[in-house]
C-alpha atoms as a PDB file:
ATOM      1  CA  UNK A   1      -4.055 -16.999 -10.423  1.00  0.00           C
ATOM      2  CA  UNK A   2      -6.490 -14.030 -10.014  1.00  0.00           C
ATOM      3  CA  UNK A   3      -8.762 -15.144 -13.064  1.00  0.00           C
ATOM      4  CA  UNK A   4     -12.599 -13.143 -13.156  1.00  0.00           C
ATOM      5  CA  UNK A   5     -11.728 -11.571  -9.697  1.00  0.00           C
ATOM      6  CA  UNK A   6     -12.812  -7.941  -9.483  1.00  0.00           C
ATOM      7  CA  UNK A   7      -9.934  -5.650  -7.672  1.00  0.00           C
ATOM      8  CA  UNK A   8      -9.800  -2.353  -6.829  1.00  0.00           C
ATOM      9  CA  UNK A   9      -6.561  -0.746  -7.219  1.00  0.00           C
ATOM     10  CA  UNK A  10      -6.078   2.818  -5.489  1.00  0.00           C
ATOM     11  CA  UNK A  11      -2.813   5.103  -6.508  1.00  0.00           C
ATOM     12  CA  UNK A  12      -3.615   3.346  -9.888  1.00  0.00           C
ATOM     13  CA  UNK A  13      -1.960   6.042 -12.430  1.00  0.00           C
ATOM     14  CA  UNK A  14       1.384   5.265 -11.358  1.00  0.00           C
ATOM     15  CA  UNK A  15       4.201   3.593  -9.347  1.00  0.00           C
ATOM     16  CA  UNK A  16       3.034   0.680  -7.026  1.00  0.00           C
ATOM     17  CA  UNK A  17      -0.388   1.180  -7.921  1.00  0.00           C
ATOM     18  CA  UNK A  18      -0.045   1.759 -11.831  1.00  0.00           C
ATOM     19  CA  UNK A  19       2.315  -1.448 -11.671  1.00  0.00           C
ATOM     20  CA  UNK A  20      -0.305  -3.570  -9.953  1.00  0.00           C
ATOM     21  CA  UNK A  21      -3.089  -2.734 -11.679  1.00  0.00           C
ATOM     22  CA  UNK A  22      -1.657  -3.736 -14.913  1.00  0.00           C
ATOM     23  CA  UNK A  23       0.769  -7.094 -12.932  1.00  0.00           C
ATOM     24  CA  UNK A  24      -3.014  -8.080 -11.997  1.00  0.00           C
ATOM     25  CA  UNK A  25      -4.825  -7.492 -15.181  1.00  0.00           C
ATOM     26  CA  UNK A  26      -2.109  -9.882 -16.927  1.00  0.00           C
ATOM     27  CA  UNK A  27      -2.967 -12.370 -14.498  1.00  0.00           C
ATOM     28  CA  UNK A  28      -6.984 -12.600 -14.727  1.00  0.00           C
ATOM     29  CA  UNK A  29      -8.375 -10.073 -12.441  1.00  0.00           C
ATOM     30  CA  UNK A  30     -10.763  -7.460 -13.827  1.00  0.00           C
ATOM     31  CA  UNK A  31      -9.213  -4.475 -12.059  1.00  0.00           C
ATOM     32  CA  UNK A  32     -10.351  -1.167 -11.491  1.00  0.00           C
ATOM     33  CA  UNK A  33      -7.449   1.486 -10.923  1.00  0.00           C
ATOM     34  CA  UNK A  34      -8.484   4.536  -9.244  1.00  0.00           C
ATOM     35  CA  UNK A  35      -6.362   7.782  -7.779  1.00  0.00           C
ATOM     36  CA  UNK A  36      -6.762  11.285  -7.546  1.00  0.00           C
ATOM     37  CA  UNK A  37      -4.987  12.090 -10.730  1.00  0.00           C
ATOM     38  CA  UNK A  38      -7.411  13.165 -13.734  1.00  0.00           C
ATOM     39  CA  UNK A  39      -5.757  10.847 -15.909  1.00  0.00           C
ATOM     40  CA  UNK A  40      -6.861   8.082 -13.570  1.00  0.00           C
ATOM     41  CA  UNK A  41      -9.532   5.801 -14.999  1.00  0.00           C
ATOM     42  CA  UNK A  42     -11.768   6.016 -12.517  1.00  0.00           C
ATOM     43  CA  UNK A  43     -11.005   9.585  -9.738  1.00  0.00           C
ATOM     44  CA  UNK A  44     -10.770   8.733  -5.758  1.00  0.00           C
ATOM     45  CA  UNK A  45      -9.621  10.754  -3.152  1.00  0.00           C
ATOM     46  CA  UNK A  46      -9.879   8.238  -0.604  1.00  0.00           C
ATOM     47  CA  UNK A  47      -9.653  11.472   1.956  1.00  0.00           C
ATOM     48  CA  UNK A  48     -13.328  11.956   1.132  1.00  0.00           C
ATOM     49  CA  UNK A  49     -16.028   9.294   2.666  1.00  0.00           C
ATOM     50  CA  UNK A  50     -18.311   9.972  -0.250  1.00  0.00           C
ATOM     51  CA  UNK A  51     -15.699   9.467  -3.081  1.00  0.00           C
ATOM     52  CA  UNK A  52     -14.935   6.074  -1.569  1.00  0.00           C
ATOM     53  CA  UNK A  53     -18.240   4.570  -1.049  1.00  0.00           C
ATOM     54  CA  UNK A  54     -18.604   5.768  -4.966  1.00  0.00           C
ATOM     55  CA  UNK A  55     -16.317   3.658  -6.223  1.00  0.00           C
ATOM     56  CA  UNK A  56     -17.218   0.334  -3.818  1.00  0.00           C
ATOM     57  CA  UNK A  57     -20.821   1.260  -5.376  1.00  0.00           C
ATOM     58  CA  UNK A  58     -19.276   1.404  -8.692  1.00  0.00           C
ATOM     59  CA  UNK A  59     -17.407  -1.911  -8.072  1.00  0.00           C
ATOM     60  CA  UNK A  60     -20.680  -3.296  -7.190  1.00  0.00           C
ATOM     61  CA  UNK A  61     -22.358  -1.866  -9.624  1.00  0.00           C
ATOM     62  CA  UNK A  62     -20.344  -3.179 -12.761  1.00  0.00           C
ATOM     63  CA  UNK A  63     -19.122  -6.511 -11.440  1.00  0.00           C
ATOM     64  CA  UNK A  64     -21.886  -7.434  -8.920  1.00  0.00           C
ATOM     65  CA  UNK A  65     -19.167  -8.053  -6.193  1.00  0.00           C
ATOM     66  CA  UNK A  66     -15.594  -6.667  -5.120  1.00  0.00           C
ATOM     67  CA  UNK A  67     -12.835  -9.649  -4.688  1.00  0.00           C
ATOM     68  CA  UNK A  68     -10.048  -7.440  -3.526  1.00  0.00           C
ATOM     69  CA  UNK A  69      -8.656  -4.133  -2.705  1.00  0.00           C
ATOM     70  CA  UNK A  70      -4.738  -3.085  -2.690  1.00  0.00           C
ATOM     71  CA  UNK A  71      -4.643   0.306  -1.353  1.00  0.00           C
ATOM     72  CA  UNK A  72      -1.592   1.793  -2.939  1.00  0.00           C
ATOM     73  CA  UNK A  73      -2.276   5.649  -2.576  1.00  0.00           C
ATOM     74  CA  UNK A  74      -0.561   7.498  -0.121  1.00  0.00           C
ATOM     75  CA  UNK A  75       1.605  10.273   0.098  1.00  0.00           C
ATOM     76  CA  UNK A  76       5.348  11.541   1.680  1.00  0.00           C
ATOM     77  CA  UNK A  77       7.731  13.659   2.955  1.00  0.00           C
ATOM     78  CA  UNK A  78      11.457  13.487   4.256  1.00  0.00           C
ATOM     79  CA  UNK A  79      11.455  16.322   6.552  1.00  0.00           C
ATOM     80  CA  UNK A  80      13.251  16.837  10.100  1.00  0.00           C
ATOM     81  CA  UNK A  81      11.001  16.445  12.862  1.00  0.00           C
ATOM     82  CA  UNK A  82      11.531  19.649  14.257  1.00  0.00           C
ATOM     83  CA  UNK A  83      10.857  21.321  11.019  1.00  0.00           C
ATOM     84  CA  UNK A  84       7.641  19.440   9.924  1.00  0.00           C
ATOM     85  CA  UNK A  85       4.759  21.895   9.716  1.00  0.00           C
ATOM     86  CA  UNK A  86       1.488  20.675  11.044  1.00  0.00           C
ATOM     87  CA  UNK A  87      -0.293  21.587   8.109  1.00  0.00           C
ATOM     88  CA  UNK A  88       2.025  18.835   6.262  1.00  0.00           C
ATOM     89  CA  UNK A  89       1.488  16.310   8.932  1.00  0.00           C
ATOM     90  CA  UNK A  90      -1.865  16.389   8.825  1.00  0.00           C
ATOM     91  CA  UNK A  91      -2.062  16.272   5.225  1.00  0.00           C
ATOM     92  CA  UNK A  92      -0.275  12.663   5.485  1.00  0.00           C
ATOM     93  CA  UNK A  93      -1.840  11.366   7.758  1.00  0.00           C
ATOM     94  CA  UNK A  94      -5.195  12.051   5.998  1.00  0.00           C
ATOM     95  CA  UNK A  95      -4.189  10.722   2.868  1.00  0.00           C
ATOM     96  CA  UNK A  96      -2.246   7.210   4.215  1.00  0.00           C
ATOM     97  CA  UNK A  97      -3.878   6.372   7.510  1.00  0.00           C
ATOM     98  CA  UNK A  98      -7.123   7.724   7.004  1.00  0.00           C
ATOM     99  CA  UNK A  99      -7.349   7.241   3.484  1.00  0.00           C
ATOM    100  CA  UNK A 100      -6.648   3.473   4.351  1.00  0.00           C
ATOM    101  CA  UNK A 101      -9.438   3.414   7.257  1.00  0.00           C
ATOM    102  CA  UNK A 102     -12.061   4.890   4.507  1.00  0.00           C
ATOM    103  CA  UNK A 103     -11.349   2.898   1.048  1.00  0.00           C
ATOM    104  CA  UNK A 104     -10.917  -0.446   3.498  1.00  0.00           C
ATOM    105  CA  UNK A 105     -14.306  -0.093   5.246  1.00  0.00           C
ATOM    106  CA  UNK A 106     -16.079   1.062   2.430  1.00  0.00           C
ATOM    107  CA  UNK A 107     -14.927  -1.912   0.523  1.00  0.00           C
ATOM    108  CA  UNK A 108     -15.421  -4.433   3.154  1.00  0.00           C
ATOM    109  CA  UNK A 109     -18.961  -3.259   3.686  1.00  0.00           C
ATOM    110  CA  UNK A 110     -19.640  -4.660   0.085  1.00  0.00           C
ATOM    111  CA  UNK A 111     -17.370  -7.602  -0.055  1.00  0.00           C
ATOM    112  CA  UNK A 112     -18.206 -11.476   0.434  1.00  0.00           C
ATOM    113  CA  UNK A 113     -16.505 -14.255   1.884  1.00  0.00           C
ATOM    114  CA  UNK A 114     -13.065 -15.160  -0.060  1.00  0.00           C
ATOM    115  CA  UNK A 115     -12.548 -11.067   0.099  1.00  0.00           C
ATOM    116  CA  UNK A 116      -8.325 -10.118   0.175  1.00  0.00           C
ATOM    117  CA  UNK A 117      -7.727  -6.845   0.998  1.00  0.00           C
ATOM    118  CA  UNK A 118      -3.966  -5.323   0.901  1.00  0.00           C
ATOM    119  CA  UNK A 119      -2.642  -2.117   2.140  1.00  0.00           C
ATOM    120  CA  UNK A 120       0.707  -1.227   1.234  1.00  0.00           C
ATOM    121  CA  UNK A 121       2.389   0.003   4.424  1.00  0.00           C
ATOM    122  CA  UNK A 122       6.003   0.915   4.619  1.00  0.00           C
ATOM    123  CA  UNK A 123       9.443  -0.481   6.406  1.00  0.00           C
ATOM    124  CA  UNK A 124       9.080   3.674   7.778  1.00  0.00           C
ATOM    125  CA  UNK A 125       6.219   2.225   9.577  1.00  0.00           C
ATOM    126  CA  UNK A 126       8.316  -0.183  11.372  1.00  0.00           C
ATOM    127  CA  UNK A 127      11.602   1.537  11.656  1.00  0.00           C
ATOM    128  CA  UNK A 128      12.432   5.498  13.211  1.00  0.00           C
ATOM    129  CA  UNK A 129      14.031   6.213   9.513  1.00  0.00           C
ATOM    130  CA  UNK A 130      14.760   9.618   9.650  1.00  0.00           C
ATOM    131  CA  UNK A 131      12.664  11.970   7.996  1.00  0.00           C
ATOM    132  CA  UNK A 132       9.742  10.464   8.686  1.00  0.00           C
ATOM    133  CA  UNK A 133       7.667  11.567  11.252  1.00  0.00           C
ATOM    134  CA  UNK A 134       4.548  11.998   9.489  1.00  0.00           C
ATOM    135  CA  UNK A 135       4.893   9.215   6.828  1.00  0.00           C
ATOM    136  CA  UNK A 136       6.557   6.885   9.489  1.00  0.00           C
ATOM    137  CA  UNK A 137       3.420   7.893  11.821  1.00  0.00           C
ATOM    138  CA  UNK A 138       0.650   7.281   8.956  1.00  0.00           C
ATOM    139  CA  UNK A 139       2.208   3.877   7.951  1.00  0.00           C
ATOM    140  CA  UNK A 140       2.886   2.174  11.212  1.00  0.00           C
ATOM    141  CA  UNK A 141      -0.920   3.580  11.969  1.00  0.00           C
ATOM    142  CA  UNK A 142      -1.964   1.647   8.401  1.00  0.00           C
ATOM    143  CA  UNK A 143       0.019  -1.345   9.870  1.00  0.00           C
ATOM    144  CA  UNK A 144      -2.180  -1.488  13.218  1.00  0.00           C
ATOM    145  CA  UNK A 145      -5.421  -0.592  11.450  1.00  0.00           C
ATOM    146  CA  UNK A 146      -5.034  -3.487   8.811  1.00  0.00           C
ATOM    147  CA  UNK A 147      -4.066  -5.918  11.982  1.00  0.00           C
ATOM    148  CA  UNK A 148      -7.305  -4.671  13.819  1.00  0.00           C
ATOM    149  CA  UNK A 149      -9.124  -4.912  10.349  1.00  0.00           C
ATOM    150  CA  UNK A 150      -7.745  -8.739   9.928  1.00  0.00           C
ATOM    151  CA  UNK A 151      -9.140  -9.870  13.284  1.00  0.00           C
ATOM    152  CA  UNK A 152     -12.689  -8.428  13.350  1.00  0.00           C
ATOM    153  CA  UNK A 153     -13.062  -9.398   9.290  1.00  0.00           C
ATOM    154  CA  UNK A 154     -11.963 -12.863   9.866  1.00  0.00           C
ATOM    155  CA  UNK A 155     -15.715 -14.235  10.966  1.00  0.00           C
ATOM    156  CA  UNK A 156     -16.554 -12.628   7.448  1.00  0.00           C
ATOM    157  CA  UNK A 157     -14.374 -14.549   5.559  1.00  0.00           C
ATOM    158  CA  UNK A 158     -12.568 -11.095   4.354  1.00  0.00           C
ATOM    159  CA  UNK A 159      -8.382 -11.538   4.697  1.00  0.00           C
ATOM    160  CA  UNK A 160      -6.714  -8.321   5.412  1.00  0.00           C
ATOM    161  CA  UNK A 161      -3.111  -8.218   5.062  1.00  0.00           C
ATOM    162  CA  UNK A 162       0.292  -5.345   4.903  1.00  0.00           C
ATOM    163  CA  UNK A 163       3.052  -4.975   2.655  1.00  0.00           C
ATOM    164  CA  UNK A 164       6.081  -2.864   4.132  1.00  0.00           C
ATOM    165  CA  UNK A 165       8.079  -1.888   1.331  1.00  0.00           C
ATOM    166  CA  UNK A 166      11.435  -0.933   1.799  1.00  0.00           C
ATOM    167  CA  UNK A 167      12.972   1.754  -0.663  1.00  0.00           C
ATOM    168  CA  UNK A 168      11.115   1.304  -4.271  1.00  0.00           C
ATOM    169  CA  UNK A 169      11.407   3.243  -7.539  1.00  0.00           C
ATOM    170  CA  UNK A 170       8.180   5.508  -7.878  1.00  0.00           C
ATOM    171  CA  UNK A 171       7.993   9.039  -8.973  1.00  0.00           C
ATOM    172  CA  UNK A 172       7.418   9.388  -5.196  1.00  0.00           C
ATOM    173  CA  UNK A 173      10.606   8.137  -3.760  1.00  0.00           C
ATOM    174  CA  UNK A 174      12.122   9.962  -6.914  1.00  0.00           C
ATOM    175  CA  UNK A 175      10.686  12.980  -5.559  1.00  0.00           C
ATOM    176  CA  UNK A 176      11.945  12.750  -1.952  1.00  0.00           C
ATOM    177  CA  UNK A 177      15.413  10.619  -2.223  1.00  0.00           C
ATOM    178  CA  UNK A 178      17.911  12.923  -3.210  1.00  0.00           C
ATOM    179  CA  UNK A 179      21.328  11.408  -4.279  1.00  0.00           C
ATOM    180  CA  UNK A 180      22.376  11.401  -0.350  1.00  0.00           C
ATOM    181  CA  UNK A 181      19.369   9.327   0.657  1.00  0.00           C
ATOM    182  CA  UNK A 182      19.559   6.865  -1.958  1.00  0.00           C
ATOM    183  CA  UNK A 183      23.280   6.265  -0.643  1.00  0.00           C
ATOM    184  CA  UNK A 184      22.416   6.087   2.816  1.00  0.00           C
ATOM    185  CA  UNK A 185      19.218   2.960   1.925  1.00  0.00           C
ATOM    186  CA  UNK A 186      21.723   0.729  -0.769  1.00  0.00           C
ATOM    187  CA  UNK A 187      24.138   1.353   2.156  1.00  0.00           C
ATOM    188  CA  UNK A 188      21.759  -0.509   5.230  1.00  0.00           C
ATOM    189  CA  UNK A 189      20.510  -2.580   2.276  1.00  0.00           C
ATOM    190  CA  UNK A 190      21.336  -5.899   2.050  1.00  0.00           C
ATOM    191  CA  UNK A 191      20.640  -6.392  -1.548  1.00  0.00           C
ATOM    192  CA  UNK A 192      22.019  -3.418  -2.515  1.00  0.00           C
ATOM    193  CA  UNK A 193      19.656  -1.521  -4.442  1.00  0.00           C
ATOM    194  CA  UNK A 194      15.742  -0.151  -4.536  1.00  0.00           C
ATOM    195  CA  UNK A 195      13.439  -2.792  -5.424  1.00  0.00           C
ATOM    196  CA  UNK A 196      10.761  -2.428  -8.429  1.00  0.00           C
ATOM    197  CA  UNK A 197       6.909  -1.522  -8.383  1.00  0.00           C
ATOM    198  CA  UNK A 198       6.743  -4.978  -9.564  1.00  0.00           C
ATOM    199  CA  UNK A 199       8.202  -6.670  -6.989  1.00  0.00           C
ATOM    200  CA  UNK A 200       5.490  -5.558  -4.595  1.00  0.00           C
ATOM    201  CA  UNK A 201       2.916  -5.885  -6.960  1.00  0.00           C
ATOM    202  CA  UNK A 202       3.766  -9.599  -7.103  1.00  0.00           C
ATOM    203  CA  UNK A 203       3.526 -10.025  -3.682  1.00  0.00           C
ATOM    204  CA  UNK A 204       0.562  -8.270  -3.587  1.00  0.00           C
ATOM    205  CA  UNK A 205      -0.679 -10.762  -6.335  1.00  0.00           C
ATOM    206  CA  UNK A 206       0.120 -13.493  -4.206  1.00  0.00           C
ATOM    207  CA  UNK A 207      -1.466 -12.331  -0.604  1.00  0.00           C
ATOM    208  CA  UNK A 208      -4.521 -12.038  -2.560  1.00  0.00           C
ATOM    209  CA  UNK A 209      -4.677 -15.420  -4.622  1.00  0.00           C
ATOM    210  CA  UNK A 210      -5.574 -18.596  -2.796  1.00  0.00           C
ATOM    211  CA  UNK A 211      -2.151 -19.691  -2.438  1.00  0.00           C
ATOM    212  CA  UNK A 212      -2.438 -17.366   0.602  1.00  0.00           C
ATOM    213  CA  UNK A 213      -5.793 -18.540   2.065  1.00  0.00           C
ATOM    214  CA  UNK A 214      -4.775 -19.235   5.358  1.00  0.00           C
ATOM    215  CA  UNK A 215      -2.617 -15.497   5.495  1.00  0.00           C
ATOM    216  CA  UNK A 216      -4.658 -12.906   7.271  1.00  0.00           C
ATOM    217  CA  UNK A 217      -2.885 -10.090   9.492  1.00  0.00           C
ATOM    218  CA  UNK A 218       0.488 -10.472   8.386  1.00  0.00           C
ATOM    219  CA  UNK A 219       3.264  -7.923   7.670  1.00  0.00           C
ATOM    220  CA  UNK A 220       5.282  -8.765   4.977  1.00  0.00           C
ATOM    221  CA  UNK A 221       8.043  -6.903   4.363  1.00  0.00           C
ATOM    222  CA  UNK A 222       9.450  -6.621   0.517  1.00  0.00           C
ATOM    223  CA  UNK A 223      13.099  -4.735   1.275  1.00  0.00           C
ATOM    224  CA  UNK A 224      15.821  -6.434   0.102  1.00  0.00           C
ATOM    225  CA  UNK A 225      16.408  -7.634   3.640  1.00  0.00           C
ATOM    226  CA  UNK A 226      16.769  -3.963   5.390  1.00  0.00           C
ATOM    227  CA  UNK A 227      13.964  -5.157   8.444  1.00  0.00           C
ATOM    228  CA  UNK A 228      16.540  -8.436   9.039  1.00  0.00           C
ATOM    229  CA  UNK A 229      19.851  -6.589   8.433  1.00  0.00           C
ATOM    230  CA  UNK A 230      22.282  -5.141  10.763  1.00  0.00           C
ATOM    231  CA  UNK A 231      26.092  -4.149  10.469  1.00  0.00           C
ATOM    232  CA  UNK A 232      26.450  -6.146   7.167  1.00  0.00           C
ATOM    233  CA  UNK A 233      28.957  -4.145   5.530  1.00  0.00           C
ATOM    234  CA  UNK A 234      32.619  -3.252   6.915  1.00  0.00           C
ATOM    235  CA  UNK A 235      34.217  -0.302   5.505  1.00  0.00           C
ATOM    236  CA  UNK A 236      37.580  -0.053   5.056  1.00  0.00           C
END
């Protein structure tokens, strides 16, 4: 499905990222996982202009081209909007929207015709979940930046296309849901529970294979049906 392509992988040393890096080395791609943790294989913090043009360079350096990106990284909070510090806000938007803006264009830059890139939004970015002012902010910006990036890449050949999780079990959402928020998303989700890092690295898998060739701007939401649901439960 993705044999010999060369994919770069950012938030690489764990949840989404860790989980696609390794879904797409099982299916052919030659993948290289980066993220600001020093265990990574290869350190990004795609905050910095200079650490992301290094790795494209890398890419291009190794492998001779770069097939695809999925830009996993990103950061998160669940704090009231009135009690959100600025410092904090900042520091999320950095890392998700303009991290996104800087690992996308640098990669771009270097990539060919037949290029997929994939930036994992969120459902946050698409709903006012509370909480999330500053992640809900940074993700609906990555949604409108990869749209934008989709229309002027398309005369390159270069695909650009979101994935809005819904709730997902990372270390991240481990960090933020507390046993209250985890009731409150299996209660407005349909299916009934968090979906897996592997789920969305699947899908990911998919928007950048050729079975998706003619799929460039699109949102697609992997979340158990919370985008679609309404009042689906009655309680007694």
């Amino acid at each position: 499905m993705l044999n010999g392509k060369i994919v770069i992988v950012t938030g690489g040393a764990s949840g989404i990222g860790a989980a696609t890096a390794d879904h797409f080395s099982k299916l052919g791609a030659i993948v290289l996982a980066a993220d600001i943790a020093a265990t990574a294989s290869h350190r990004l913090d795609v905050t910095d202009p200079a650490s992301c043009a290094a790795l494209a360079d890398l890419a291009i350096e190794r492998h001779g081209r770069i097939d695809g990106l999925v830009h996993c990284a990103g950061i998160g909070a669940d704090t009231p909007f009135l009690e959100m510090r600025v410092e904090d806000f900042d520091r999320i938007i950095a890392v998700n929207l303009r991290g996104s803006f800087l690992i996308g264009q640098a990669c771009a830059q270097r990539m060919g015709a037949g290029g997929a890139i994939v930036n994992i939004a969120s459902v946050s970015g698409m709903r006012g979940n509370t909480g999330r002012a500053a992640y809900g902010a940074s993700k609906g910006g990555v949604i409108t930046l990869s749209q934008v990036m989709a229309t002027e890449l398309a005369a390159r050949g270069i695909r650009v296309n979101v994935i809005a999780p819904g709730p997902v079990e990372t270390p991240l959402v481990a960090a933020v849901h507390d046993a209250a928020i985890r009731r409150s998303w299996t209660d407005v989700v349909p299916m009934g529970r968090y979906g897996t890092p592997l789920e969305i690295a699947a899908s990911a898998a998919f928007l950048c294979s050729e079975a998706a060739s003619y799929i460039t701007g699109h949102v697609l939401a992997v979340d158990g049906g919370f985008l679609a649901g309404g009042i689906h439960r009655r309680r007694e």
